[in-house]
Protein backbone atom coordinates (compact mmCIF):
# COMPACT_ATOMS: atom_id res chain seq x y z
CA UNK A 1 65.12 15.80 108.21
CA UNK A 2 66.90 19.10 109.35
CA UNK A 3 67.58 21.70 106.69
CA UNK A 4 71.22 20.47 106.87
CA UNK A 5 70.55 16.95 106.39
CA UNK A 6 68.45 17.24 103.45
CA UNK A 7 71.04 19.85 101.69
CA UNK A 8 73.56 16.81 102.20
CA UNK A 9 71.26 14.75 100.58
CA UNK A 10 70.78 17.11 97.59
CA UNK A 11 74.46 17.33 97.51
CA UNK A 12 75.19 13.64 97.63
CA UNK A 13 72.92 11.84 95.97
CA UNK A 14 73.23 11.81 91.79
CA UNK A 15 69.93 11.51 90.35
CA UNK A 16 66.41 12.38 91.08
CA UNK A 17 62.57 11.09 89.54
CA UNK A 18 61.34 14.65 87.64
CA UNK A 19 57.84 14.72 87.97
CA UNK A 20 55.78 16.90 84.92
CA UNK A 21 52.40 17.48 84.15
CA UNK A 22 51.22 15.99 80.84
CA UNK A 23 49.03 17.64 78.54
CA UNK A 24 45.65 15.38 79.76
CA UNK A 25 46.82 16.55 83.52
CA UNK A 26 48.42 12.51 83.72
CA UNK A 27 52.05 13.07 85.45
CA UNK A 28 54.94 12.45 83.23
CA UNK A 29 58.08 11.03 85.28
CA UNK A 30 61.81 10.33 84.02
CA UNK A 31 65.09 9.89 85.84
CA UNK A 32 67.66 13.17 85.18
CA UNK A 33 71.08 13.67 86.55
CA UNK A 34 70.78 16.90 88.19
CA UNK A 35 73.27 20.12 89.53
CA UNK A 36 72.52 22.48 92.33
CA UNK A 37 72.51 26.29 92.09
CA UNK A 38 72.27 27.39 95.35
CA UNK A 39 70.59 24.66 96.84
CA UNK A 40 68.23 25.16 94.16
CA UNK A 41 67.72 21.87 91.57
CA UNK A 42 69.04 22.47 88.49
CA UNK A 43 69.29 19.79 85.12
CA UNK A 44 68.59 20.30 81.55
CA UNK A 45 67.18 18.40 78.34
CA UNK A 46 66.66 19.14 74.71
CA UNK A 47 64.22 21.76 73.88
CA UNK A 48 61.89 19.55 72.09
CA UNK A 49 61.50 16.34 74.99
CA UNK A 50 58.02 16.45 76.63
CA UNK A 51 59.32 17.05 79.92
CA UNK A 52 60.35 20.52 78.34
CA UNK A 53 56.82 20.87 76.37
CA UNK A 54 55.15 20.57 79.90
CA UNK A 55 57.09 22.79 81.78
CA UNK A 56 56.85 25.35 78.91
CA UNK A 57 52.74 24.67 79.04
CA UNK A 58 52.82 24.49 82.71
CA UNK A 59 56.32 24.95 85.34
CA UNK A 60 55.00 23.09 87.96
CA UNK A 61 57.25 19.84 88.69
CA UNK A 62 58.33 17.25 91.85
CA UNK A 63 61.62 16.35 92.22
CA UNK A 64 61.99 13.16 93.96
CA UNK A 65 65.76 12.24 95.93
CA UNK A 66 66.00 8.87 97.49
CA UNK A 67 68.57 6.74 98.54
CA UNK A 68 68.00 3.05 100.70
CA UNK A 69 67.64 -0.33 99.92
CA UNK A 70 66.18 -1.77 103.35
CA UNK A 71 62.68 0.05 104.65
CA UNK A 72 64.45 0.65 107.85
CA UNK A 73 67.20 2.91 105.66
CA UNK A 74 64.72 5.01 103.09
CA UNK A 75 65.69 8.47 103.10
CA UNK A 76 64.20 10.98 100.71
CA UNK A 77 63.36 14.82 99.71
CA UNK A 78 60.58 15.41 97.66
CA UNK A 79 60.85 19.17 96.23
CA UNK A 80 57.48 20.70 94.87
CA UNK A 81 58.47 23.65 92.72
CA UNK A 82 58.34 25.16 89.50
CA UNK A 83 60.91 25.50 87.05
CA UNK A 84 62.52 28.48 85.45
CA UNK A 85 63.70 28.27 82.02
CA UNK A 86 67.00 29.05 81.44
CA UNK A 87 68.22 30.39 77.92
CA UNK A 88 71.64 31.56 78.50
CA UNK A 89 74.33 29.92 76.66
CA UNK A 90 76.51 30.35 79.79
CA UNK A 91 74.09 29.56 82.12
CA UNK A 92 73.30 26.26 80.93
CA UNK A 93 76.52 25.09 80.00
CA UNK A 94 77.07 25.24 83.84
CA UNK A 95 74.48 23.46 84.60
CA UNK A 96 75.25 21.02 82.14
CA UNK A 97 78.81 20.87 83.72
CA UNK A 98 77.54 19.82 86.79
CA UNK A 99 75.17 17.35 85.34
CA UNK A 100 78.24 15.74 83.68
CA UNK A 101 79.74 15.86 87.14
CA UNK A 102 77.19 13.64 88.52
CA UNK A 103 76.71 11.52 86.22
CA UNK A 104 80.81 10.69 86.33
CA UNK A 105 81.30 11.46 89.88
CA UNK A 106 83.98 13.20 88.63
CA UNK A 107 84.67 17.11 87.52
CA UNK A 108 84.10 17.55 84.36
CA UNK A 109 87.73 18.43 83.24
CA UNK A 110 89.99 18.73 80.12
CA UNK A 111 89.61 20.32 76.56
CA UNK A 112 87.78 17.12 75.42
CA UNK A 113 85.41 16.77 78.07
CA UNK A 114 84.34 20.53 78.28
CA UNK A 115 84.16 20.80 74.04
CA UNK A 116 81.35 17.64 74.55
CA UNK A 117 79.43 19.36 76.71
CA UNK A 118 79.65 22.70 75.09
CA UNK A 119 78.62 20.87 71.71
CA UNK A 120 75.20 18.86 73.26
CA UNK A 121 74.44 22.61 75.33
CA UNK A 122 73.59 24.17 72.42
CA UNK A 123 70.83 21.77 72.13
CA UNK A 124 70.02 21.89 75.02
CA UNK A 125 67.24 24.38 77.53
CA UNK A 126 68.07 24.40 81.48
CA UNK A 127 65.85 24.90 84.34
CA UNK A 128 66.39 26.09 87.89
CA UNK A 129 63.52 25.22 90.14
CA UNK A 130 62.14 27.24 92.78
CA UNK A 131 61.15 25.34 95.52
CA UNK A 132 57.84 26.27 96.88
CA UNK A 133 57.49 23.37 99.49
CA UNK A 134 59.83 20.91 100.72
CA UNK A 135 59.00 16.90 102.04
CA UNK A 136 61.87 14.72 103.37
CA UNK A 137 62.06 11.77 105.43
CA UNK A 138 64.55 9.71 107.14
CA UNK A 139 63.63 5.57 108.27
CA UNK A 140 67.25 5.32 110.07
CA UNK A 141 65.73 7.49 112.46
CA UNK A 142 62.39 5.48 113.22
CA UNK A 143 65.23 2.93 115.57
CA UNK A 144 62.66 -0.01 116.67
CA UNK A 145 59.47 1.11 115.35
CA UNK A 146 60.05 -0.06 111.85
C-alpha cells in the first residue's frame, strides 16, 4: 500500500489487535480503540492492566489494522513500534477524546460526554507509538490471482 493509502486506513478504520510482550516473552494481544497523533497510534488503558505492565517492562508492541471479510478484500497495516508513555493529564485526555471518538463514530461533544472522559483519564496512562517499521497489504489489488 502507498503511504497515502495506509494513512487512510489508520484514519478510517476504529480498532486495532495491540500486540505486548508478556513477562515469559509469550505475546499478549487485546483489541483497543485507538486515536492518531500525527499519524502516530495513540490509545490508552489503566495503569495497572498487563498490557501497561509490559510496555513499562519492555515498549516494544505490534499494532495490527485490518478491515475485509472476503480473502480477495483483506487489507491491513501492521505497525512494529514502541510505545511512549504518556503522563500528562492533558495529553491523555486527548487521546482519550479521540478514543471515545472511535469508539462512537462520533465527536466526543457536550459537558456530559467530556466530564466522563475527564473522570476515567485520571485513571488512566496513554501511549504514543513510534513506529520503527511499517507492513501493509492490500488483496483488492491481487485482481485474478486470488
Amino acid at each position: 500500500m502507498s503511504e497515502e493509502e495506509i494513512a487512510g486506513l489508520l484514519r478510517d478504520a476504529r480498532k486495532l489487535q495491540l500486540g505486548t510482550v508478556n513477562p515469559d516473552g509469550t505475546p499478549h494481544l487485546v483489541t483497543m480503540f485507538y486515536g492518531l497523533d500525527d499519524g502516530r497510534v495513540t490509545f490508552w488503558t489503566y495503569g495497572k492492566s498487563q498490557k501497561a505492565r509490559n510496555i513499562e517492562r519492555d515498549p516494544r508492541v505490534s499494532c495490527l489494522i485490518e478491515t475485509g471479510e472476503e480473502y480477495a478484500q483483506l487489507r491491513g497495516v501492521l505497525v512494529y513500534g514502541k510505545a511512549q508513555t504518556v503522563e500528562d493529564p492533558a495529553a491523555v485526555l486527548e487521546i482519550g477524546l479521540q478514543v471515545g471518538h472511535r469508539m462512537t463514530g462520533a465527536p466526543v461533544e457536550g459537558p456530559e460526554a467530556r466530564a466522563s472522559v475527564e473522570h476515567t483519564a485520571r485513571k488512566r496512562v496513554g501511549y504514543v507509538v513510534e513506529p520503527l517499521r511499517v507492513v501493509s497489504w492490500d488483496h483488492r489489488k491481487l485482481g485474478d490471482s486470488v
